[in-house]
C-alpha atoms as a PDB file:
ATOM      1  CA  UNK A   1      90.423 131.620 127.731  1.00  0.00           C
ATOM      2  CA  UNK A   2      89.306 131.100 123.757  1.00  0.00           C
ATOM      3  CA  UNK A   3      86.399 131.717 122.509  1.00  0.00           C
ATOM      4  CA  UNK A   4      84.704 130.124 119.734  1.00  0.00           C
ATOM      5  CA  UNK A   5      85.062 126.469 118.359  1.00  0.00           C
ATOM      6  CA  UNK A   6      88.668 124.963 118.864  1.00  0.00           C
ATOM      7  CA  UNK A   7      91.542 125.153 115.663  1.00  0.00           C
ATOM      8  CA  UNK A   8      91.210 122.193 113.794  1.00  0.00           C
ATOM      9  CA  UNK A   9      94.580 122.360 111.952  1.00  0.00           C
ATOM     10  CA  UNK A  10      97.119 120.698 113.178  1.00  0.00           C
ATOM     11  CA  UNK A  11     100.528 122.056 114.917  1.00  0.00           C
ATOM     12  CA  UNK A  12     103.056 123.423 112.505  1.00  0.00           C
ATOM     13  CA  UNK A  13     105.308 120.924 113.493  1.00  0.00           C
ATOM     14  CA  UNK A  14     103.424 117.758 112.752  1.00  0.00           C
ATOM     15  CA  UNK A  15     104.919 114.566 111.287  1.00  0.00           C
ATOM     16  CA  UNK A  16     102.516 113.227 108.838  1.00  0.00           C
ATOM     17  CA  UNK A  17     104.876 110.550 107.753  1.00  0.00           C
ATOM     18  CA  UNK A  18     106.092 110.254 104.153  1.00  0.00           C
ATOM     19  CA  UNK A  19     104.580 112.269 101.253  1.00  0.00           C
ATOM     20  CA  UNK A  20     102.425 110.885  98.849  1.00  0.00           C
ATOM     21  CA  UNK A  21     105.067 110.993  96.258  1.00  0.00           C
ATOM     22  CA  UNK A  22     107.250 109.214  98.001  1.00  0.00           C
ATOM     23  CA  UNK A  23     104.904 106.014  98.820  1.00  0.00           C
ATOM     24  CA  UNK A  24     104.081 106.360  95.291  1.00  0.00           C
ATOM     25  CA  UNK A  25     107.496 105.555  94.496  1.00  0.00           C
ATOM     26  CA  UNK A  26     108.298 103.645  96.908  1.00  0.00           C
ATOM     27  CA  UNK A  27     105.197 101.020  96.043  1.00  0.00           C
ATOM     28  CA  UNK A  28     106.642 101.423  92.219  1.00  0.00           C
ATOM     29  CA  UNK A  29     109.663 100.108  93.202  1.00  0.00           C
ATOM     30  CA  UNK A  30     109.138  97.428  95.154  1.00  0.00           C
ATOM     31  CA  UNK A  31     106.539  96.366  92.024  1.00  0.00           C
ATOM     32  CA  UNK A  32     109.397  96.698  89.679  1.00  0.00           C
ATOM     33  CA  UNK A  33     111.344  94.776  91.895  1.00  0.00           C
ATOM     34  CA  UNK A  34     108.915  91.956  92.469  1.00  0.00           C
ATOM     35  CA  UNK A  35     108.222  91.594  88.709  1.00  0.00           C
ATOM     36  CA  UNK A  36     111.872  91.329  87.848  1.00  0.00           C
ATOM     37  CA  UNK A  37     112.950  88.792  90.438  1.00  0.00           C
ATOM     38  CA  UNK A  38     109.909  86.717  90.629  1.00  0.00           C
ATOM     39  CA  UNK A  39     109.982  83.143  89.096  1.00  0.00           C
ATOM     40  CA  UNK A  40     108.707  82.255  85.660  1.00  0.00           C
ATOM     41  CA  UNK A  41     106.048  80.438  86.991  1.00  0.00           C
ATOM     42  CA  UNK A  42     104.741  83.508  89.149  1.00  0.00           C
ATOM     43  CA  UNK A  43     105.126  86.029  85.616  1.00  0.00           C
ATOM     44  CA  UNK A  44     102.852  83.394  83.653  1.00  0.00           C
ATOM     45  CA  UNK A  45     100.622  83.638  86.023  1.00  0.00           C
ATOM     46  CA  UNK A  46     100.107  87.167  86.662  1.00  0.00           C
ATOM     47  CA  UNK A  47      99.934  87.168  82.790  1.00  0.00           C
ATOM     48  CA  UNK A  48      96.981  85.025  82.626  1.00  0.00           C
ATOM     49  CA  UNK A  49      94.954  86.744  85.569  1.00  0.00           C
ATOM     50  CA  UNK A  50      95.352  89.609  83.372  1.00  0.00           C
ATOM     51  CA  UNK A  51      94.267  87.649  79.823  1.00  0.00           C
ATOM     52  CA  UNK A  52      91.630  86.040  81.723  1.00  0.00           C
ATOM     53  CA  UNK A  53      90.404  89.618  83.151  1.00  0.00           C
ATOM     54  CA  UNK A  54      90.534  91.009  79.330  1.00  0.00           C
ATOM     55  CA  UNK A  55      93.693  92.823  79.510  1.00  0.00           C
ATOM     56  CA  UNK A  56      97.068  92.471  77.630  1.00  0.00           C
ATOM     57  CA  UNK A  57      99.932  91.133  79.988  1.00  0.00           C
ATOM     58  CA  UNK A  58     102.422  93.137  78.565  1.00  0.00           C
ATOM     59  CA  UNK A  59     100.894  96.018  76.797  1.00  0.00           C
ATOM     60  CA  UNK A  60      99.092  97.100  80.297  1.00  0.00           C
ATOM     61  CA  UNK A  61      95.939  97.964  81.568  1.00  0.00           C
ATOM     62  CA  UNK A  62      93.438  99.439  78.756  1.00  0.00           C
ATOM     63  CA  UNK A  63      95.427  97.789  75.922  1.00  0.00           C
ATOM     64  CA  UNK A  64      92.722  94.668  75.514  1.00  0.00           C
ATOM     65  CA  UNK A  65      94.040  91.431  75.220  1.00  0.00           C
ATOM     66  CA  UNK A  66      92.790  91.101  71.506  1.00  0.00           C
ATOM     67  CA  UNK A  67      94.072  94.357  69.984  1.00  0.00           C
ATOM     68  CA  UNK A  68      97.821  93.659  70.416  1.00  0.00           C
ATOM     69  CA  UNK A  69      97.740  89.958  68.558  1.00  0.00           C
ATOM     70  CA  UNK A  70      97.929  86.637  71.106  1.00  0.00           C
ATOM     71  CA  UNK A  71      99.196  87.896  74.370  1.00  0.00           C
ATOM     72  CA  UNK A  72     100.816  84.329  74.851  1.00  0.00           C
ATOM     73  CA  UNK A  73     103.784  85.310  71.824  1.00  0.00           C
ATOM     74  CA  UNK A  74     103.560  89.093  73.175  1.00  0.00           C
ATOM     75  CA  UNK A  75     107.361  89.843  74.635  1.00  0.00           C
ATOM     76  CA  UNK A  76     108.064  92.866  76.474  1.00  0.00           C
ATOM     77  CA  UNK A  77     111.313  95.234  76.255  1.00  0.00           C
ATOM     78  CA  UNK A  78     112.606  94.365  79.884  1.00  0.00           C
ATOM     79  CA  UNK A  79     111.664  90.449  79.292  1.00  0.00           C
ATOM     80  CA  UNK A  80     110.171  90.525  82.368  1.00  0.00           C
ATOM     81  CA  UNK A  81     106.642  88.510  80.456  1.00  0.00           C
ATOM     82  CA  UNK A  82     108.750  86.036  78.443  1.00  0.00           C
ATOM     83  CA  UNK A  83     107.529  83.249  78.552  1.00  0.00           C
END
């Protein structure tokens, strides 16, 4: 019979499911595919909740809306914020 408080590590041979890595890349994807298939209409918008929150809807988060000229003209390599 043990002694002492029981292991808390798990079994060798536990399953936690996919790494971290791989649902980060995973969620990446399935952005990258959202924002290249969705409609216009859902791109402009996603561009203005992120004008109207102060950030640049092409340059990204931390690029202000104001530093990169009028986010409205602003076009991005892929297209995917052309308006």
């Amino acid at each position: 019979m043990p002694t002492g408080p029981p292991d808390p590590s798990p079994p060798v041979e536990a399953d936690f499911g996919p790494s971290h890595d791989a649902i980060t890349a995973e969620l990446l994807d399935l952005t990258w595919q959202f924002l290249t298939h969705a409609p216009p209409a859902v791109r402009a918008e996603l561009g203005q909740f992120l004008t109207d929150h102060g950030q640049h809807p092409v340059a990204g988060l931390g690029a202000p809306a104001s530093s990169t000229g009028d986010p409205r003209r602003a076009r991005s390599i892929s297209g995917v914020f052309c308006q």
